[in-house]
N, C-alpha and C. Protein backbone atom coordinates (compact mmCIF):
# COMPACT_ATOMS: atom_id res chain seq x y z
N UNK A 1 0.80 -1.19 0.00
CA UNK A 1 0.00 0.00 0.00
C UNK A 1 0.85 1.26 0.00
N UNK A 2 1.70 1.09 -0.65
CA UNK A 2 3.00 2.48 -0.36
C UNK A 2 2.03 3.72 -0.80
N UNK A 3 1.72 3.36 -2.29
CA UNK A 3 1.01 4.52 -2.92
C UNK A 3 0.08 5.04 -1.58
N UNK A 4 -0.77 4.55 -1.21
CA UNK A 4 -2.26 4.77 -0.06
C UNK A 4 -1.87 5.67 0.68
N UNK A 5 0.07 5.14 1.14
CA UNK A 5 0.73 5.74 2.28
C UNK A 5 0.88 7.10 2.14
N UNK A 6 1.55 7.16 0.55
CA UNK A 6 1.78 8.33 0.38
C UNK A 6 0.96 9.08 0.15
N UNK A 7 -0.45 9.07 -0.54
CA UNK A 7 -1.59 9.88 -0.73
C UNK A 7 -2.00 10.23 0.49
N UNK A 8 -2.27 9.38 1.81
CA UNK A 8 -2.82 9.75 2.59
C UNK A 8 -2.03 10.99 3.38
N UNK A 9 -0.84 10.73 3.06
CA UNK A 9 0.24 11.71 4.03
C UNK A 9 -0.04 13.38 3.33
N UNK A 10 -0.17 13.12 1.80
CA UNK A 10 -0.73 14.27 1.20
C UNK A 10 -2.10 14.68 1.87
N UNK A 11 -2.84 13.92 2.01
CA UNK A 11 -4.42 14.60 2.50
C UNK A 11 -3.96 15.40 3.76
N UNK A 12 -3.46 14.52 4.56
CA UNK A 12 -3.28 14.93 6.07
C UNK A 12 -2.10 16.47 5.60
N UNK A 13 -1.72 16.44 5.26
CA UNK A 13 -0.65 17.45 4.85
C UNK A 13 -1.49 18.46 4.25
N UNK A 14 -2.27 18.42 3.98
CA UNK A 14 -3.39 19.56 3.07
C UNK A 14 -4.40 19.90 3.87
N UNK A 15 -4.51 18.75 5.06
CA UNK A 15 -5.34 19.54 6.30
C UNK A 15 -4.69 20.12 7.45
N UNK A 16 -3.74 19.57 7.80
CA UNK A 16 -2.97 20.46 8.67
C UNK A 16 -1.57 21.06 8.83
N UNK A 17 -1.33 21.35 7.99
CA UNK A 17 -0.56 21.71 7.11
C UNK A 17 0.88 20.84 7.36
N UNK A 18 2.51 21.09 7.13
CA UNK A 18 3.47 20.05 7.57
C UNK A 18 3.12 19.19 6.48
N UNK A 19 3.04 19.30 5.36
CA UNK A 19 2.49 18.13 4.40
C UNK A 19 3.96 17.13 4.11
N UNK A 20 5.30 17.78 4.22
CA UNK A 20 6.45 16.90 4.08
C UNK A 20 6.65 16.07 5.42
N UNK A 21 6.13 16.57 6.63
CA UNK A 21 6.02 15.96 7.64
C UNK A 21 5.14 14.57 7.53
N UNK A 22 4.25 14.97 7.60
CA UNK A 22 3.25 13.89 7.12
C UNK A 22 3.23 12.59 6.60
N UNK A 23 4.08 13.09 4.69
CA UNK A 23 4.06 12.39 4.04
C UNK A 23 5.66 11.56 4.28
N UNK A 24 6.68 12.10 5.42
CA UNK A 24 7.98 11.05 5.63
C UNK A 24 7.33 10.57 6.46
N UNK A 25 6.61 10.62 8.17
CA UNK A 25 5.96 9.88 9.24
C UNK A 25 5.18 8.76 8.39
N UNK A 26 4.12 8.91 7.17
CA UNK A 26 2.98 7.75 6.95
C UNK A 26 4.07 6.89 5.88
N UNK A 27 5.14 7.23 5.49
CA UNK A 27 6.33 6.19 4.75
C UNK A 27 6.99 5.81 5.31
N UNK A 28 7.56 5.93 6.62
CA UNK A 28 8.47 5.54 7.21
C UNK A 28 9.10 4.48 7.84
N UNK A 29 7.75 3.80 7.69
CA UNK A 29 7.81 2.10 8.35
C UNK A 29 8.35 1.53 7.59
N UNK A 30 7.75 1.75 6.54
CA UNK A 30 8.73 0.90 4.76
C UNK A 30 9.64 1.08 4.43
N UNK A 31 10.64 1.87 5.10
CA UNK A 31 12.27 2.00 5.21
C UNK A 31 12.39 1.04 5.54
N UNK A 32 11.88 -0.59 6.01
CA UNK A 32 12.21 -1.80 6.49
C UNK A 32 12.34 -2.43 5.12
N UNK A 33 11.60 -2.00 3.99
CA UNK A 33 11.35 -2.75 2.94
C UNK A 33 12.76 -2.78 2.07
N UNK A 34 13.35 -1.50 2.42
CA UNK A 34 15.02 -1.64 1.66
C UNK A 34 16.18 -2.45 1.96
N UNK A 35 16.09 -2.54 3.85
CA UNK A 35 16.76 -3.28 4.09
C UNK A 35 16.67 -4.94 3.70
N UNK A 36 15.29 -5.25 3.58
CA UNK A 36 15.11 -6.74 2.97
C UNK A 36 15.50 -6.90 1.73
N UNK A 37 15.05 -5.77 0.83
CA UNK A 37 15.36 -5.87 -0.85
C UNK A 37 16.89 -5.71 -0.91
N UNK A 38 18.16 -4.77 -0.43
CA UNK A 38 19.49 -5.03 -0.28
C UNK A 38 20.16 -6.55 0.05
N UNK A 39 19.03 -6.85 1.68
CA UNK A 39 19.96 -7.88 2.29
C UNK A 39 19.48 -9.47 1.56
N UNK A 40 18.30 -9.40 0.55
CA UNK A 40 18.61 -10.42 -0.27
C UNK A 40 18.56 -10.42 -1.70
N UNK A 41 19.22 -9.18 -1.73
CA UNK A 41 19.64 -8.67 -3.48
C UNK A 41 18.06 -9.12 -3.95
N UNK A 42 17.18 -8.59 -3.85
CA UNK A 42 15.65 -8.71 -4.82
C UNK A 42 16.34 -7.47 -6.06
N UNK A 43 16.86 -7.29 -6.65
CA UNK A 43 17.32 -5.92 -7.56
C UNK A 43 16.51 -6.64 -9.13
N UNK A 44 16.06 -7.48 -9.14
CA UNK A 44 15.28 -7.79 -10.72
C UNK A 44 14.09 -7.29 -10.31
N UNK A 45 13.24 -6.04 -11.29
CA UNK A 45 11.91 -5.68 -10.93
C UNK A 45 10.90 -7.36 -10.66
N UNK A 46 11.01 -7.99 -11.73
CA UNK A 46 10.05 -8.94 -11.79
C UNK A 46 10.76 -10.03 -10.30
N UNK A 47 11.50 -10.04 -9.87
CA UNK A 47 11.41 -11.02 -8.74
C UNK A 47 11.32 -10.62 -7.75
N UNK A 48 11.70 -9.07 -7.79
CA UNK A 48 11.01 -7.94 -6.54
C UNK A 48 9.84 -8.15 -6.37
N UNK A 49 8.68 -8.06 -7.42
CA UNK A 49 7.20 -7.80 -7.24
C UNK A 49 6.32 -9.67 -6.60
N UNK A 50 7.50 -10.26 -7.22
CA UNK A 50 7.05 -11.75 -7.15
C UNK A 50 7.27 -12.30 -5.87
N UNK A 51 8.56 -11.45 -5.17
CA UNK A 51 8.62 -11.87 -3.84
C UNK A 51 7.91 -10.75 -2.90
N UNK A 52 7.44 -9.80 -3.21
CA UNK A 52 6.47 -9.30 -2.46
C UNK A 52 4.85 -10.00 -2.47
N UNK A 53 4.71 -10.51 -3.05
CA UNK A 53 3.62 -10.99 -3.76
C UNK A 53 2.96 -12.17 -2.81
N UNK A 54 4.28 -12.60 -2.92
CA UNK A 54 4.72 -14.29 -2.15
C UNK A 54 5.66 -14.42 -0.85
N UNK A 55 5.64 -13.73 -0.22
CA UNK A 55 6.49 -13.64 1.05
C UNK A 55 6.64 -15.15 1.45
N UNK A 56 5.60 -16.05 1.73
CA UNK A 56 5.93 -17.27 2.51
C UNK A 56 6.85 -18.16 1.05
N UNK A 57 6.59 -17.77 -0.25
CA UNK A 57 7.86 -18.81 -1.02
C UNK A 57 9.14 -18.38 -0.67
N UNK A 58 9.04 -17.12 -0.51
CA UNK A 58 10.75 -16.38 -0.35
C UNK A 58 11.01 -16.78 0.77
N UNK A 59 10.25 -17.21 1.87
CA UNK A 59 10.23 -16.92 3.10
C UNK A 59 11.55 -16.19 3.81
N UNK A 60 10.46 -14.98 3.32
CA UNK A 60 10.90 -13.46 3.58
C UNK A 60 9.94 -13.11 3.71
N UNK A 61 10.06 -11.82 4.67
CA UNK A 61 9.07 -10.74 5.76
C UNK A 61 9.68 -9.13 5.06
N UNK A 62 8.77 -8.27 4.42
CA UNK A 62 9.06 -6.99 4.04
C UNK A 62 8.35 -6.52 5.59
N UNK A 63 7.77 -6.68 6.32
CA UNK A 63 7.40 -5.44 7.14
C UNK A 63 8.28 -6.56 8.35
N UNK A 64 9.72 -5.63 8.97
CA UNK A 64 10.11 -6.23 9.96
C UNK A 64 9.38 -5.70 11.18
N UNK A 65 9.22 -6.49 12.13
CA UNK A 65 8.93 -6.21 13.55
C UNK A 65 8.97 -5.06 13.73
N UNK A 66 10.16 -4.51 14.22
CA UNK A 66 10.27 -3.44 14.60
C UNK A 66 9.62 -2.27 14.03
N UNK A 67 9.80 -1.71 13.07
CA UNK A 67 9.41 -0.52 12.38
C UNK A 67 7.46 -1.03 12.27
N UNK A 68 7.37 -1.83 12.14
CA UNK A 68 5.07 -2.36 11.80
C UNK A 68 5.27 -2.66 12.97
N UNK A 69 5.72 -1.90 13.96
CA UNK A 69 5.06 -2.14 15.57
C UNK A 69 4.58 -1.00 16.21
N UNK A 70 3.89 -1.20 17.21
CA UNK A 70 3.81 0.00 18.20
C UNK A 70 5.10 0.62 19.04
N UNK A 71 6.08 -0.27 18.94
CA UNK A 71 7.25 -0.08 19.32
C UNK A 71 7.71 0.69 18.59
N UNK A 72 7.82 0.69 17.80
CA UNK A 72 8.70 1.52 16.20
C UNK A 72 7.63 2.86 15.96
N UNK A 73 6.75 2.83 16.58
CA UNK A 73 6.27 4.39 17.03
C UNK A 73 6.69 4.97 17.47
N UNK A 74 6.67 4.34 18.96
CA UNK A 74 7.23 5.16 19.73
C UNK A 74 8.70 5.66 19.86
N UNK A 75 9.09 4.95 19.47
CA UNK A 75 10.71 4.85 19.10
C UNK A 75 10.88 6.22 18.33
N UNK A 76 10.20 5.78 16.62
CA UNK A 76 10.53 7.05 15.73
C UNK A 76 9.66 8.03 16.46
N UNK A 77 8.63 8.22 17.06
CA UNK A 77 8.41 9.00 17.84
C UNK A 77 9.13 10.15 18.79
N UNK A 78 9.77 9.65 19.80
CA UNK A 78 10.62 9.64 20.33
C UNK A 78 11.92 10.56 20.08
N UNK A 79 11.89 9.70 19.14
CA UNK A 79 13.45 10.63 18.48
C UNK A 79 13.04 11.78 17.89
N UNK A 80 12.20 11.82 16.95
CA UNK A 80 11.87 13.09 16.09
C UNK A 80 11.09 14.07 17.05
N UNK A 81 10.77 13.85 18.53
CA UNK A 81 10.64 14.68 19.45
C UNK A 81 12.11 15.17 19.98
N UNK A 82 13.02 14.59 19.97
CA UNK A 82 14.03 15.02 20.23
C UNK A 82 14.91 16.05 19.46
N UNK A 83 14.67 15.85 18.33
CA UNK A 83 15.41 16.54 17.39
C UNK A 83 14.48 17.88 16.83
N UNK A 84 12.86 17.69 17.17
CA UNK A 84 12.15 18.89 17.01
C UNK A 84 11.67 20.31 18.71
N UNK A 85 11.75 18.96 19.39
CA UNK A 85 11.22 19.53 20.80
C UNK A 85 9.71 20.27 20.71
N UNK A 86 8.77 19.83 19.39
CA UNK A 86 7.56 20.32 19.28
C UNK A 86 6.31 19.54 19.13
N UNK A 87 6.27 19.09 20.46
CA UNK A 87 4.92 18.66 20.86
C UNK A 87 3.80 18.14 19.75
N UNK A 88 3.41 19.66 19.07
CA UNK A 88 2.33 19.18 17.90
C UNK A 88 3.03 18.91 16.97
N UNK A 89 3.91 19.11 16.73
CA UNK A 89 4.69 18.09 15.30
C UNK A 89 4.97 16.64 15.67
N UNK A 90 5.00 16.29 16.87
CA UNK A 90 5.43 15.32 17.40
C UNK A 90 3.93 14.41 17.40
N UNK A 91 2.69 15.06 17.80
CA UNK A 91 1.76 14.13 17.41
C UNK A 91 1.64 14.00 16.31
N UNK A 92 1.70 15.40 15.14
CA UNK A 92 0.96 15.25 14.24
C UNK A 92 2.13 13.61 13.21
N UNK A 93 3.22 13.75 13.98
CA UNK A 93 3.94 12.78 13.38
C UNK A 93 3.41 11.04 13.77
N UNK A 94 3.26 10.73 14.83
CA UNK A 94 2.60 9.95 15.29
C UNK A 94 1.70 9.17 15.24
N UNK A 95 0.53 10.27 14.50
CA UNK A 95 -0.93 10.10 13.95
C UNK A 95 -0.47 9.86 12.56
N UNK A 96 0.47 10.07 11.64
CA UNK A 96 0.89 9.28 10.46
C UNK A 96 1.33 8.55 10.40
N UNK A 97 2.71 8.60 11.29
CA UNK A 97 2.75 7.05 11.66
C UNK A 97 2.01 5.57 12.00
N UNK A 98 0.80 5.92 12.48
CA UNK A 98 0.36 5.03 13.10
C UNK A 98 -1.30 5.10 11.80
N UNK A 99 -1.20 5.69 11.07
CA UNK A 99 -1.90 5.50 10.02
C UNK A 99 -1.32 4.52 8.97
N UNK A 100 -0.13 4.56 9.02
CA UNK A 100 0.61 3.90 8.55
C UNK A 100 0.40 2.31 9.01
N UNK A 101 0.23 2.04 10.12
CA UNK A 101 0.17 0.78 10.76
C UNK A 101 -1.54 0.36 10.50
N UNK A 102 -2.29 1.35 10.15
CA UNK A 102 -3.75 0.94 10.66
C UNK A 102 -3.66 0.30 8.52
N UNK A 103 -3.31 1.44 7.63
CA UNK A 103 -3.57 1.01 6.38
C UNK A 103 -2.84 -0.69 6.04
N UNK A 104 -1.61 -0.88 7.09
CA UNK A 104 -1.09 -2.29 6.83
C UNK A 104 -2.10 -3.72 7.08
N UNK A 105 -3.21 -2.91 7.97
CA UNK A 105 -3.49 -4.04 8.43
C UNK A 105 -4.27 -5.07 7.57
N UNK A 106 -4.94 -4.75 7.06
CA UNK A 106 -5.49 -5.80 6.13
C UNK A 106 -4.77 -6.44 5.22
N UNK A 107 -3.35 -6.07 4.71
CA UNK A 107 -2.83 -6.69 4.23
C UNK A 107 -2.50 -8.20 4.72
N UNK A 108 -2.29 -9.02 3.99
CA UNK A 108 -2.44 -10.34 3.94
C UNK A 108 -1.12 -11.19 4.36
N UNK A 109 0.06 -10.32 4.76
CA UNK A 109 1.25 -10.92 5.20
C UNK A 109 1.23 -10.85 6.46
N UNK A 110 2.09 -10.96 7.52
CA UNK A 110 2.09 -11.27 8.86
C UNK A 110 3.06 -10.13 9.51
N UNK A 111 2.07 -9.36 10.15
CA UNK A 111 3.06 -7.86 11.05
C UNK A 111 2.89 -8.67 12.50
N UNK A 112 4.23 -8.01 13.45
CA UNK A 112 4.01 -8.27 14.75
C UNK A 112 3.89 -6.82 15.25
N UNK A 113 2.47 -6.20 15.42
CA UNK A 113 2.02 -4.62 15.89
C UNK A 113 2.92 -4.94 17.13
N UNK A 114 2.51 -5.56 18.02
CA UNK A 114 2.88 -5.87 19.06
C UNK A 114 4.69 -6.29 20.17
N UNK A 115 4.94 -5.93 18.79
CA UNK A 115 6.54 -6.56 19.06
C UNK A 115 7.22 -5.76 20.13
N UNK A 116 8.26 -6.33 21.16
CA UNK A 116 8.64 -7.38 21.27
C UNK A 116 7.82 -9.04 21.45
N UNK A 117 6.38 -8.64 21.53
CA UNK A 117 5.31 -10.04 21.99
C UNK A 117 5.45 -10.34 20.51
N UNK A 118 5.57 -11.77 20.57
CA UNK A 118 5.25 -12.69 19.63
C UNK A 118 4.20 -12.68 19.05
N UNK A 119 3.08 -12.14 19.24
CA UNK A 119 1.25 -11.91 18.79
C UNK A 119 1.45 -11.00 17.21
N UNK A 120 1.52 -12.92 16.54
CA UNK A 120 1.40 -12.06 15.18
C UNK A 120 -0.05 -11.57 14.56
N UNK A 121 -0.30 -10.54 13.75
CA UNK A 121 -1.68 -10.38 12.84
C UNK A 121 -1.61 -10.71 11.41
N UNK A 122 -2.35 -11.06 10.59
CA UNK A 122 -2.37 -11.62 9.58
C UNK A 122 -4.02 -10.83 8.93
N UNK A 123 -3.49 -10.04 7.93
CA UNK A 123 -5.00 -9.61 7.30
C UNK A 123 -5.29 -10.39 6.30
N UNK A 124 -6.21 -9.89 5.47
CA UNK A 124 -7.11 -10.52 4.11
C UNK A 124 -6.52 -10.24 3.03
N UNK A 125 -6.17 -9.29 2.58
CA UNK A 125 -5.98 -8.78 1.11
C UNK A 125 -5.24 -9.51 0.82
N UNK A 126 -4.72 -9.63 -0.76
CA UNK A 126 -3.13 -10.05 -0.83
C UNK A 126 -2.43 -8.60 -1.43
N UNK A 127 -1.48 -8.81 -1.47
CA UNK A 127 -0.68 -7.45 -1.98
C UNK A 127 -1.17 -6.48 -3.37
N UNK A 128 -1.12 -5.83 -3.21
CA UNK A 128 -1.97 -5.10 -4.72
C UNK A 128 -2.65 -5.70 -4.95
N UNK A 129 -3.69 -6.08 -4.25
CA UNK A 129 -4.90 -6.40 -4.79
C UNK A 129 -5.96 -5.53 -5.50
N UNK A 130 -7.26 -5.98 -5.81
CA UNK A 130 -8.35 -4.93 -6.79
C UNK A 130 -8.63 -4.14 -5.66
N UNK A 131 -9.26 -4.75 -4.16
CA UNK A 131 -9.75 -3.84 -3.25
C UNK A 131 -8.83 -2.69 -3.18
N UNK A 132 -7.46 -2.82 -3.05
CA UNK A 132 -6.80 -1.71 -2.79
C UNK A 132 -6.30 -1.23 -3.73
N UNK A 133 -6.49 -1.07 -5.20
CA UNK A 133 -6.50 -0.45 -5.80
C UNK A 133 -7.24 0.61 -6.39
N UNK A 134 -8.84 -0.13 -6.09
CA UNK A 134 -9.72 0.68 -6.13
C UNK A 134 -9.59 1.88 -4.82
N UNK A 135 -8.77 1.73 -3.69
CA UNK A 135 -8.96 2.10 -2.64
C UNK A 135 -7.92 3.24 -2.69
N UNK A 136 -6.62 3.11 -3.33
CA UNK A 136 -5.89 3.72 -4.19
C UNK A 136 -6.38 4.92 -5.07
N UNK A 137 -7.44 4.86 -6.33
CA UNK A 137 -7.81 5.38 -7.09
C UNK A 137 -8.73 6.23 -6.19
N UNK A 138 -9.70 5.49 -5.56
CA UNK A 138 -10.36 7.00 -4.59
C UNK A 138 -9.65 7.88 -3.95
N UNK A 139 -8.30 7.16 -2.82
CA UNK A 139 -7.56 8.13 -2.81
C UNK A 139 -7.23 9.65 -2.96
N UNK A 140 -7.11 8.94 -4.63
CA UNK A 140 -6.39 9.86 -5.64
C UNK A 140 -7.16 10.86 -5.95
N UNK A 141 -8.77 10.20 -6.06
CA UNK A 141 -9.49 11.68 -6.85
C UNK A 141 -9.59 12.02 -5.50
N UNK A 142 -9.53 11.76 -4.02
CA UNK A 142 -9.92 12.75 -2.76
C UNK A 142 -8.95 13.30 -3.00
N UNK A 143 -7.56 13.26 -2.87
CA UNK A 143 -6.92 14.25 -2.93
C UNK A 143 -6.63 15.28 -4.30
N UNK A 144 -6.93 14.89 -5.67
CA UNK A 144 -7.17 15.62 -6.49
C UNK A 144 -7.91 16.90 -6.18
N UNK A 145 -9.00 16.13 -5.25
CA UNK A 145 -10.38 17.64 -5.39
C UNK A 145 -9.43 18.60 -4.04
N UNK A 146 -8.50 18.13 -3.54
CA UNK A 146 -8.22 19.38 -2.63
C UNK A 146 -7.15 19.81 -2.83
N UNK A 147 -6.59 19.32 -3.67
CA UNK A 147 -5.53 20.02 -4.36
C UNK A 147 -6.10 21.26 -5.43
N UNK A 148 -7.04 20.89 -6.50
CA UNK A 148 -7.27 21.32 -7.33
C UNK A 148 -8.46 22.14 -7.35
């Protein structure tokens, strides 16, 4: 759902303003997704998309623990309070972040929200699926009409 991620970070960015804020907090979890694609050379588009697709053939995990947790909130939380010392940037970062975690959930691979606890979740969709594409495309025209 990267695209979703990033549209949504635009909406929220067009309502309260901080829209670059926004849109790095609701991407930020998927900085996990580079370290998997480096640490097992996925660099062919077509076996990139195939092992996202298929996580249990690769058996490989794109959303690590840490970062698709509540932990990895608070964490990047945390820090980017440190380095801003501003309260409402610090929620408004938070509340993307953790939009970030709510749009993962239906996805169909296995996050541990919960990590360090072992309590994995497992949603419905599979990866780019129609639902979320269509879900995608609305998106797009919501944020079209407030852009434009």
């Amino acid at each position: 759902m990267i695209f979703l991620h990033l549209i949504l970070g635009l909406i929220l960015g067009n309502f309260y303003g901080h829209t670059l804020l926004f849109v790095v907090a609701s991407m930020l979890p998927d900085i996990d997704h580079l370290y998997v694609i480096i640490k097992n050379k996925l660099y062919n588009k077509k076996k990139l998309f195939d092992a996202l697709k298929h996580e249990e053939r690769y058996n490989l995990r794109f959303k690590t623990p840490l970062m698709h947790s509540v932990l990895g909130l608070i964490i990047c939380t945390s820090l980017f309070y440190l380095f801003s010392y501003n309260l409402t940037l610090s929620v408004y970062f938070s509340l993307a972040y953790f939009s970030h975690l709510l749009l993962d959930w239906p996805d169909i691979d296995k996050k541990q929200y919960l990590y360090p606890f072992k309590k994995e979740f497992k949603g419905f969709l599979p990866i780019w699926s129609r639902a979320e594409k269509i879900a995608t495309l609305v998106s797009l025209f919501v944020l079209m009409y407030f852009y434009i």
